[in-house]
Protein backbone atom coordinates (compact mmCIF):
# COMPACT_ATOMS: atom_id res chain seq x y z
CA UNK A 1 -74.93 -174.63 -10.69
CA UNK A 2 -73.98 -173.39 -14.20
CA UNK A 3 -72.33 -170.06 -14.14
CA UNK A 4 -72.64 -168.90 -17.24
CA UNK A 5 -70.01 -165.52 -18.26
CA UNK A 6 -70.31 -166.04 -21.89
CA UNK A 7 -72.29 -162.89 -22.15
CA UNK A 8 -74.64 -160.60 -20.56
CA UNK A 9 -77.42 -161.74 -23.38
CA UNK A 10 -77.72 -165.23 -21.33
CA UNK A 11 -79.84 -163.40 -18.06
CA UNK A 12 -83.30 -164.29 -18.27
CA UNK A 13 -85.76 -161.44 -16.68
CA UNK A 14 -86.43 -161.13 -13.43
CA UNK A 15 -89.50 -162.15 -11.40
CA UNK A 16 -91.21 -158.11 -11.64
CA UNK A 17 -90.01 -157.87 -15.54
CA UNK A 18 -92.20 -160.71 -15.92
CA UNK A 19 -94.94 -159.55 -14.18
CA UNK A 20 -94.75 -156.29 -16.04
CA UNK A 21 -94.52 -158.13 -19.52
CA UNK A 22 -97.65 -160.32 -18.80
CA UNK A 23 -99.77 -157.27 -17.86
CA UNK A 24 -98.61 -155.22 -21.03
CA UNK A 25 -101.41 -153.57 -23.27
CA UNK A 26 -100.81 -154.61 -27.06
CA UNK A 27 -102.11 -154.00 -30.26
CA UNK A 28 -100.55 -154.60 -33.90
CA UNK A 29 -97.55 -152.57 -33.94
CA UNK A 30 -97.35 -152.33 -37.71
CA UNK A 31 -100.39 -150.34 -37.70
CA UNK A 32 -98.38 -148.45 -34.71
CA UNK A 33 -101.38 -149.71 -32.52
CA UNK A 34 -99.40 -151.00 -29.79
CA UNK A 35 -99.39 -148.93 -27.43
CA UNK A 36 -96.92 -150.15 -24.65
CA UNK A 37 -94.34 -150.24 -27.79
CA UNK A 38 -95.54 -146.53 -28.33
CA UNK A 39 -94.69 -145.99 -24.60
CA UNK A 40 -91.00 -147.76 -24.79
CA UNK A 41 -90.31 -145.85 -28.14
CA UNK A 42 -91.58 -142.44 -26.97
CA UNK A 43 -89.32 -142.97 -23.31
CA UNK A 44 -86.25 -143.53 -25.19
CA UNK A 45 -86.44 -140.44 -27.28
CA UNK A 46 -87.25 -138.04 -24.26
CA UNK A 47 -84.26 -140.16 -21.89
CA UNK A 48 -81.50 -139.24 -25.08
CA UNK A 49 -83.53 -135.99 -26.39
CA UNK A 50 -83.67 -137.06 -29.62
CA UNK A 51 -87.35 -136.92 -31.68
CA UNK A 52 -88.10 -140.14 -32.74
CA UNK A 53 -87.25 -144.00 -31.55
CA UNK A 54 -88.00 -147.19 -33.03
CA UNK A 55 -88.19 -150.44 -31.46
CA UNK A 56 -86.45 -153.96 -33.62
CA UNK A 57 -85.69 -157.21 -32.68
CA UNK A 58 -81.81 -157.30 -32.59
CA UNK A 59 -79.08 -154.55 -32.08
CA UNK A 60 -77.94 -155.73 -35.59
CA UNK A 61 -80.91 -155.42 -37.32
CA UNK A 62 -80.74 -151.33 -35.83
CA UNK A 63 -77.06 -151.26 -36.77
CA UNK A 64 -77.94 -152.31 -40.37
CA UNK A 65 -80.68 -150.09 -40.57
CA UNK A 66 -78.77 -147.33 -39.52
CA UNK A 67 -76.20 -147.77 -42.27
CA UNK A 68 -78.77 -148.11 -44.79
CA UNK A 69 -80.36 -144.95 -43.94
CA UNK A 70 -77.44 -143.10 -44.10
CA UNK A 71 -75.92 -144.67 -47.45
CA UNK A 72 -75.87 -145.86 -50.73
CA UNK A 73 -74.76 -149.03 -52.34
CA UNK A 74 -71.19 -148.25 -53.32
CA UNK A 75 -70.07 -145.74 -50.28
CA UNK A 76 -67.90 -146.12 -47.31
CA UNK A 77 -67.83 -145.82 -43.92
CA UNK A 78 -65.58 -145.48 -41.31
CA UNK A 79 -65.02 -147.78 -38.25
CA UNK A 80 -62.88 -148.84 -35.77
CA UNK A 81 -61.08 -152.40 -36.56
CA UNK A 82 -62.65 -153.91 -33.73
CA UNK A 83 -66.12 -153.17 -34.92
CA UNK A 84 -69.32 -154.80 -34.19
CA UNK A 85 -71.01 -153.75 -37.54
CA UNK A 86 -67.58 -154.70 -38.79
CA UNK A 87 -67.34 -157.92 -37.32
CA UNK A 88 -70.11 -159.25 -35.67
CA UNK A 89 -72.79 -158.61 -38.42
CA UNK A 90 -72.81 -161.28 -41.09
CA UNK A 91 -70.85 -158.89 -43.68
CA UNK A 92 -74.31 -157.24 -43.47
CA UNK A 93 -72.68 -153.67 -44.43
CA UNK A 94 -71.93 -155.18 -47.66
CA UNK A 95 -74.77 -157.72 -48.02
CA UNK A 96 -77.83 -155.31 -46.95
CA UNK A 97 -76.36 -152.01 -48.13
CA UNK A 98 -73.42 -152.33 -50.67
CA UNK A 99 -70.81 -150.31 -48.69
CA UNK A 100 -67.34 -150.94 -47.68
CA UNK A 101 -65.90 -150.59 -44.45
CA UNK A 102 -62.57 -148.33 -44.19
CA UNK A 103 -61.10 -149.28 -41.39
CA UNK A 104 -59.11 -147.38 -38.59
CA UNK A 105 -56.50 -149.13 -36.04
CA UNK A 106 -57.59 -147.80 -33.29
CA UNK A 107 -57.12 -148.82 -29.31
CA UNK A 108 -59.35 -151.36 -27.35
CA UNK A 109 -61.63 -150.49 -30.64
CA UNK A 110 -61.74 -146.75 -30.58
CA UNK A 111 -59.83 -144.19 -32.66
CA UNK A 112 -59.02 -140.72 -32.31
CA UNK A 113 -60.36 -137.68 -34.76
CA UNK A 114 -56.86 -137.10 -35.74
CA UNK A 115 -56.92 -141.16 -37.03
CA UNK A 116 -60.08 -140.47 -39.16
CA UNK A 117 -58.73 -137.04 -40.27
CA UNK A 118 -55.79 -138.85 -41.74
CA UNK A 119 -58.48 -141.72 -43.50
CA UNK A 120 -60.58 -139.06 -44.80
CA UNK A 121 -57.69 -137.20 -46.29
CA UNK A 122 -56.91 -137.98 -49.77
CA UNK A 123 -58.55 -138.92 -52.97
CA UNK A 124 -62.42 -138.22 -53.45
CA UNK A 125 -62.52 -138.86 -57.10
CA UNK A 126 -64.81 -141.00 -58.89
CA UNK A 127 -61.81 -144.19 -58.83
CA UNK A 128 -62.74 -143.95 -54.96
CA UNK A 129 -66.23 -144.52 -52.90
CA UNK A 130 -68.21 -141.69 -51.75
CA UNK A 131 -67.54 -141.36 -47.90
CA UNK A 132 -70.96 -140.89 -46.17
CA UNK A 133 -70.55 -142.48 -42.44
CA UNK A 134 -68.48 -143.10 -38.93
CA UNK A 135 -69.40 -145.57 -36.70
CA UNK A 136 -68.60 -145.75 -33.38
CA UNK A 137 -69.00 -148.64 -30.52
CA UNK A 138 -69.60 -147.84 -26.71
CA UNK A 139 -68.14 -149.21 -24.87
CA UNK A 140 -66.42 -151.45 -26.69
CA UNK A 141 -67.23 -155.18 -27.20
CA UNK A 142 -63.92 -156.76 -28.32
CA UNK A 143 -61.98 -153.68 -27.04
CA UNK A 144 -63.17 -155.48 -23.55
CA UNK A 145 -65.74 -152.80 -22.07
CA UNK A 146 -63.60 -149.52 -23.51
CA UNK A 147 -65.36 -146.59 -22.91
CA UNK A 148 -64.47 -143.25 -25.70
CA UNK A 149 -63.79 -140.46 -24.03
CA UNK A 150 -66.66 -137.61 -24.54
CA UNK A 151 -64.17 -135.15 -25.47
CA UNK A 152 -62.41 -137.00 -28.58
CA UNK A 153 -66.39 -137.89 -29.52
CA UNK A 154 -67.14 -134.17 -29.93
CA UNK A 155 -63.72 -133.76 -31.98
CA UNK A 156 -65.24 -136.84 -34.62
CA UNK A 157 -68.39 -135.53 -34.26
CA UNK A 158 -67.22 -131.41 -35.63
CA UNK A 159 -64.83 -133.74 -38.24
CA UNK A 160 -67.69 -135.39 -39.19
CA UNK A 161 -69.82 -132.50 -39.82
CA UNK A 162 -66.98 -130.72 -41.53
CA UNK A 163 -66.98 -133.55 -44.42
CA UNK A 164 -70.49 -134.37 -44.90
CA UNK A 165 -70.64 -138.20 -42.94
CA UNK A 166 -73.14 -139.18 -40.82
CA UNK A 167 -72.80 -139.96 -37.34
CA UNK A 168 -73.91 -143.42 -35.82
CA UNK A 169 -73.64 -144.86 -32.14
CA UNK A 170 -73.61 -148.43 -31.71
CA UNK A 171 -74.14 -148.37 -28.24
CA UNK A 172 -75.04 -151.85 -27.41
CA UNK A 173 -73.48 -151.24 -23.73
CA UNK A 174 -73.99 -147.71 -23.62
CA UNK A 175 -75.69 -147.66 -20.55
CA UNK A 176 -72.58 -149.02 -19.11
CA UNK A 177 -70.38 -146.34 -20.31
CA UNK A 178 -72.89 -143.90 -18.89
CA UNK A 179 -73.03 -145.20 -15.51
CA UNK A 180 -68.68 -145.82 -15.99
CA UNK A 181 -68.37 -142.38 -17.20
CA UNK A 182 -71.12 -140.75 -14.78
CA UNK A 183 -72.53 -139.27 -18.23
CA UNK A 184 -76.26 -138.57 -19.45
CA UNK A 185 -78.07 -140.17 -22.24
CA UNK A 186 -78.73 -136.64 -23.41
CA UNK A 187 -75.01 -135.96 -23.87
CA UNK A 188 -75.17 -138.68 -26.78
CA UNK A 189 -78.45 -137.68 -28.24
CA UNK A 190 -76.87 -133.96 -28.75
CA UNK A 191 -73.56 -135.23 -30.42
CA UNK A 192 -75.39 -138.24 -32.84
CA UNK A 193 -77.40 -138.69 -36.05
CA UNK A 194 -78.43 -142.16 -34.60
CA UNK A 195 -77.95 -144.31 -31.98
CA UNK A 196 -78.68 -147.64 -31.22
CA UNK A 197 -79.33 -148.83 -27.96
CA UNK A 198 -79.69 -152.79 -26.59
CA UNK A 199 -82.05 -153.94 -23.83
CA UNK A 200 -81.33 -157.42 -23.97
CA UNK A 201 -77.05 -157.10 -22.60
CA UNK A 202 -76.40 -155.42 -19.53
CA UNK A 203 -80.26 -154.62 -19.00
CA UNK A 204 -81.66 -157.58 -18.91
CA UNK A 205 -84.66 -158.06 -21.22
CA UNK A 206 -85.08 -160.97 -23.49
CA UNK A 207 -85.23 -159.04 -26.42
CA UNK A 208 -84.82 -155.89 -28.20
CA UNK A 209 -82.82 -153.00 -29.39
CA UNK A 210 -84.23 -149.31 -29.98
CA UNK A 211 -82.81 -147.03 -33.21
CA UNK A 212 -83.07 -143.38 -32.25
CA UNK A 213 -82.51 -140.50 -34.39
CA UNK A 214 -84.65 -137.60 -35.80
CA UNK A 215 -88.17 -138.09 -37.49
CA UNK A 216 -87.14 -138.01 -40.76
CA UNK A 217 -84.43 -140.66 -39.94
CA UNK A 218 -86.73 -143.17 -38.20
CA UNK A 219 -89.72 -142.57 -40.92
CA UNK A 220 -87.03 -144.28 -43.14
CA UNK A 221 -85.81 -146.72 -40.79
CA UNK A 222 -89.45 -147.86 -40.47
CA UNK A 223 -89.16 -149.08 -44.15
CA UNK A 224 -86.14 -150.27 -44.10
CA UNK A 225 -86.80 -152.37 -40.48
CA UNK A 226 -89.86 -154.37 -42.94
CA UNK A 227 -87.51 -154.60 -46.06
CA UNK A 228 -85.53 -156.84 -43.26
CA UNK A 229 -88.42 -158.08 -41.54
CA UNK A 230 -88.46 -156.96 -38.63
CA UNK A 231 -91.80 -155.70 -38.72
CA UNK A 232 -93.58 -157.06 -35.69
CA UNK A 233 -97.36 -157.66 -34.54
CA UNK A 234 -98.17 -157.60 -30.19
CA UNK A 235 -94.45 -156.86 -29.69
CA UNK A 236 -95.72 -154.61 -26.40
CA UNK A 237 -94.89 -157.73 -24.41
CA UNK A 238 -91.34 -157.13 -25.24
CA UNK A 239 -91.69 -153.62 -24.98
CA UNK A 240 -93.08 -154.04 -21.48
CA UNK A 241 -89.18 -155.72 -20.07
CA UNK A 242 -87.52 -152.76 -22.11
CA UNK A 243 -89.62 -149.71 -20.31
CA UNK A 244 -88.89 -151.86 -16.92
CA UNK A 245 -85.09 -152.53 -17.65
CA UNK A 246 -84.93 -148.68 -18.22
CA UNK A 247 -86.91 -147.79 -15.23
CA UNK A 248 -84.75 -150.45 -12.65
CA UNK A 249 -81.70 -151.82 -14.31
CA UNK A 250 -79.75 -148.96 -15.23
CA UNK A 251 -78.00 -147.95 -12.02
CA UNK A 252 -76.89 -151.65 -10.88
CA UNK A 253 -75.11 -151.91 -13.49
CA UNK A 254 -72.26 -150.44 -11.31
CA UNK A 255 -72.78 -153.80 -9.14
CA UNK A 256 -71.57 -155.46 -12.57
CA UNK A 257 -68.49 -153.19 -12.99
CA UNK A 258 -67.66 -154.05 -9.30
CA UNK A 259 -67.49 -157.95 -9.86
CA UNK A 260 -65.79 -157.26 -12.86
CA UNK A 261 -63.01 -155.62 -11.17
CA UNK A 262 -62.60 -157.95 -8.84
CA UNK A 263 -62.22 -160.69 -10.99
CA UNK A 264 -59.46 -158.66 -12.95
CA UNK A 265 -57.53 -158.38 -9.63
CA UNK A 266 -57.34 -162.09 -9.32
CA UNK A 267 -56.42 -162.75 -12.68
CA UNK A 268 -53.28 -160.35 -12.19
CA UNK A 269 -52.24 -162.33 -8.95
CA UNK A 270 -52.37 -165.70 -10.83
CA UNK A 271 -49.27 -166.88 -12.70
CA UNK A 272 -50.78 -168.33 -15.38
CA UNK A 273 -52.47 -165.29 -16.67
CA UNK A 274 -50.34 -163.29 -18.83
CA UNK A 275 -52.04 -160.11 -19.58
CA UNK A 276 -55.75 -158.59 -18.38
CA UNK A 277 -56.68 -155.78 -20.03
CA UNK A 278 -58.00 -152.75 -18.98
CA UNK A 279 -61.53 -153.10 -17.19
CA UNK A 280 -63.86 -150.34 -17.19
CA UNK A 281 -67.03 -151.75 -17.22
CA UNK A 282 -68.49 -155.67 -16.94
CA UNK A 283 -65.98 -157.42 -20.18
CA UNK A 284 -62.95 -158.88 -18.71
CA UNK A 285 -60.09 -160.08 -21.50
CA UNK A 286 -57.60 -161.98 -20.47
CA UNK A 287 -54.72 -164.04 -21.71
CA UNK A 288 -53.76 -167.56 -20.41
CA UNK A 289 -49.82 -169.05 -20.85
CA UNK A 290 -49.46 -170.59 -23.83
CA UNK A 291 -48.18 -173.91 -21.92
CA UNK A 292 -51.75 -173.47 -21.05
CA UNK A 293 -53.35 -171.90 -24.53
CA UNK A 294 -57.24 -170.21 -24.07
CA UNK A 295 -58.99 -173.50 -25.15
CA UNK A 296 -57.52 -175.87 -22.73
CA UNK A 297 -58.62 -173.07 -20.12
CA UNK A 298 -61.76 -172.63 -21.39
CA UNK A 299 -62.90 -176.15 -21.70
CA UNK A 300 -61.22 -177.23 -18.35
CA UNK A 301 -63.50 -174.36 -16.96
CA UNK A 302 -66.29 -175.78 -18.63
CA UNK A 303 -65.65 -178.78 -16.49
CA UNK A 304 -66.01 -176.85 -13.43
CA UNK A 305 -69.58 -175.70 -14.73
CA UNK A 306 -68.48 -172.12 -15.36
CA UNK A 307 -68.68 -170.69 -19.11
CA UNK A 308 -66.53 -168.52 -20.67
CA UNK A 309 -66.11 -167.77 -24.69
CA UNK A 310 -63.12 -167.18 -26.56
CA UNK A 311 -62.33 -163.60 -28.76
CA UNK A 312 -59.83 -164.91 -31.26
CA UNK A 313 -56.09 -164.12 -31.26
CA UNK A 314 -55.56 -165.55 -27.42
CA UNK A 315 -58.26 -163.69 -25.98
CA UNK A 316 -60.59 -165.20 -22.93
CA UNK A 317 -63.41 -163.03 -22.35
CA UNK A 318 -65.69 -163.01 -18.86
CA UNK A 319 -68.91 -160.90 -19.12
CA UNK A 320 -70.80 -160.13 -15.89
CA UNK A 321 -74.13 -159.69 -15.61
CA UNK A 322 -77.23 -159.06 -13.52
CA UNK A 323 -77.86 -163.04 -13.41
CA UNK A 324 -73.98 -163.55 -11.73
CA UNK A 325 -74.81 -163.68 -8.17
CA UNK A 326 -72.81 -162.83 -5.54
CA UNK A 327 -72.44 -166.94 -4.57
CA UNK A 328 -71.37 -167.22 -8.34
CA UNK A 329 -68.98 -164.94 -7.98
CA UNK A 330 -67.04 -166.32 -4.75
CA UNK A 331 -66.94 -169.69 -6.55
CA UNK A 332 -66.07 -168.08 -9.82
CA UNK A 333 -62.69 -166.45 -7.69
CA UNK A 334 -62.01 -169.68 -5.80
CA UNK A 335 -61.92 -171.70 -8.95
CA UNK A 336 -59.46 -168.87 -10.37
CA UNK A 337 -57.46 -168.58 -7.31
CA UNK A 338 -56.88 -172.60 -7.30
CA UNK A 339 -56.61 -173.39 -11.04
């Protein structure tokens, strides 16, 4: 048995998301004449209120669209340090839309309104680049499953407003924040210009991210998604696991938070753990002795047939998912417990 906690992008769909991808209706969906990727695009609008959605192969590909849409080569844009779009996307900020990246030092990868006040302060000559956009991550992948609080969002949000930026969500997990937080997509589609969402993490399709935003904003991403080439023919399949991830894998997600917990009570009672960061949702981050040092850990782990991936700078991470069963997860503790 391989237990695999590298990521939740490693579960493979279930036995009724596979029955429900095989009997999708397709068509060419760069004619927009597939109609179960109609169906996914049109249900994620109406779940976050927001007008238009668009369906693309990767949550970076949306991310990158997003910033294109909302700048020029030669702008800036605000983010946390800990950043996906930061530092997860192939420099593609720079590469696909010649911007830079201020960024903030936030905590567990999420900053305050009085943080970006103090960044958006100062010079707007022409020595400087035009400020034009603030991304945000929830919850937060290298901040280990952070979730912003709604309250400092609406305070970034009015900032934002106030100088002219755009507003973007990467909200890869966002469903787990939601389900954290006990807060409604709809909350998020009120306070953003765009937001990403993934169906392939904690949801458990194969594939697929969705952009939202309003009609004028996805009319744009639409040409921007085939300048990348993302453009894609009977994608319906696809969009047959994302309309049944939203329809059945939302609310277990708590079952993942659970497990998550649990292993972050165990790592606190062991003494060769040093530090465990806070756990909100299903990311664990941990930090081993350095008698021990994360990849001795992680490859003696490996030996044991359970995965885990490194963050950089000491960090173990543990991601659970809707694939870790519940027998995974008493041998995952044991192995903990007796290491």
């Amino acid at each position: 048995m391989i237990i695999d906690l590298i990521s939740d992008t490693v579960t493979k769909p279930t036995p009724k998301m596979l029955e429900s991808m095989i009997n999708a209706k397709v068509g060419d969906d760069v004619f927009k004449m597939d109609s179960t990727t109609n169906e996914l695009q049109k249900k994620a609008a109406a779940m976050f209120g927001m007008e238009d959605a668009l369906f693309f192969p990767s949550g970076t590909m949306a991310n990158q669209t997003a910033i294109k849409l909302h700048t020029q080569p030669g702008d800036k844009l605000f983010c946390d340090k800990y950043a996906h779009v930061y530092n997860y996307e192939g420099g593609g900020a720079a590469f696909n839309s010649g911007v830079t990246c201020k960024l903030i030092n936030g905590d567990r990868g999420m900053f305050t309104a009085r943080q970006l006040q103090e960044v958006i302060s100062g010079r707007s000559d022409i020595h400087v680049p035009y400020s034009s956009l603030v991304c945000i991550e929830n919850t937060t992948n290298k901040g280990g499953g952070a979730c912003w609080d709604f309250s400092e969002l609406k305070k970034i949000q009015n900032l934002s407003k106030q100088n002219n930026l755009a507003f973007h969500l990467d909200g890869a997990r966002l469903f787990n924040a939601l389900v954290a937080k006990n807060e409604s997509p709809k909350q998020y589609g009120a306070l953003f210009d765009t937001i990403s969402i993934c169906l392939s993490k904690g949801l458990g399709a194969p594939i697929g991210s969705i952009l939202l935003g309003s009609k004028v904003h996805i009319a744009k991403a639409l040409r921007i998604r085939k300048l990348l080439g993302g453009a894609m023919r009977q994608v319906g399949f696809l969009a047959a696991a994302g309309i049944y991830a939203l329809d059945n894998h939302i609310e277990r997600l708590a079952e993942d938070h659970k497990k998550a917990k649990e292993i972050g009570c165990v790592l606190e009672e062991v003494t060769y753990v040093i530090k465990v960061e806070k756990i909100e949702t299903n990311i664990v981050i941990f930090y081993v002795d350095d008698k021990i040092g994360d990849t001795n850990f992680i490859q003696k782990m490996a030996a044991k047939n359970i995965l885990l991936t490194p963050m950089g700078e000491g960090k173990i991470r543990i991601v659970t998912h809707l694939n870790y069963t519940n027998e995974m997860h008493e041998i995952l503790l044991k192995e903990l417990k007796n290491f």
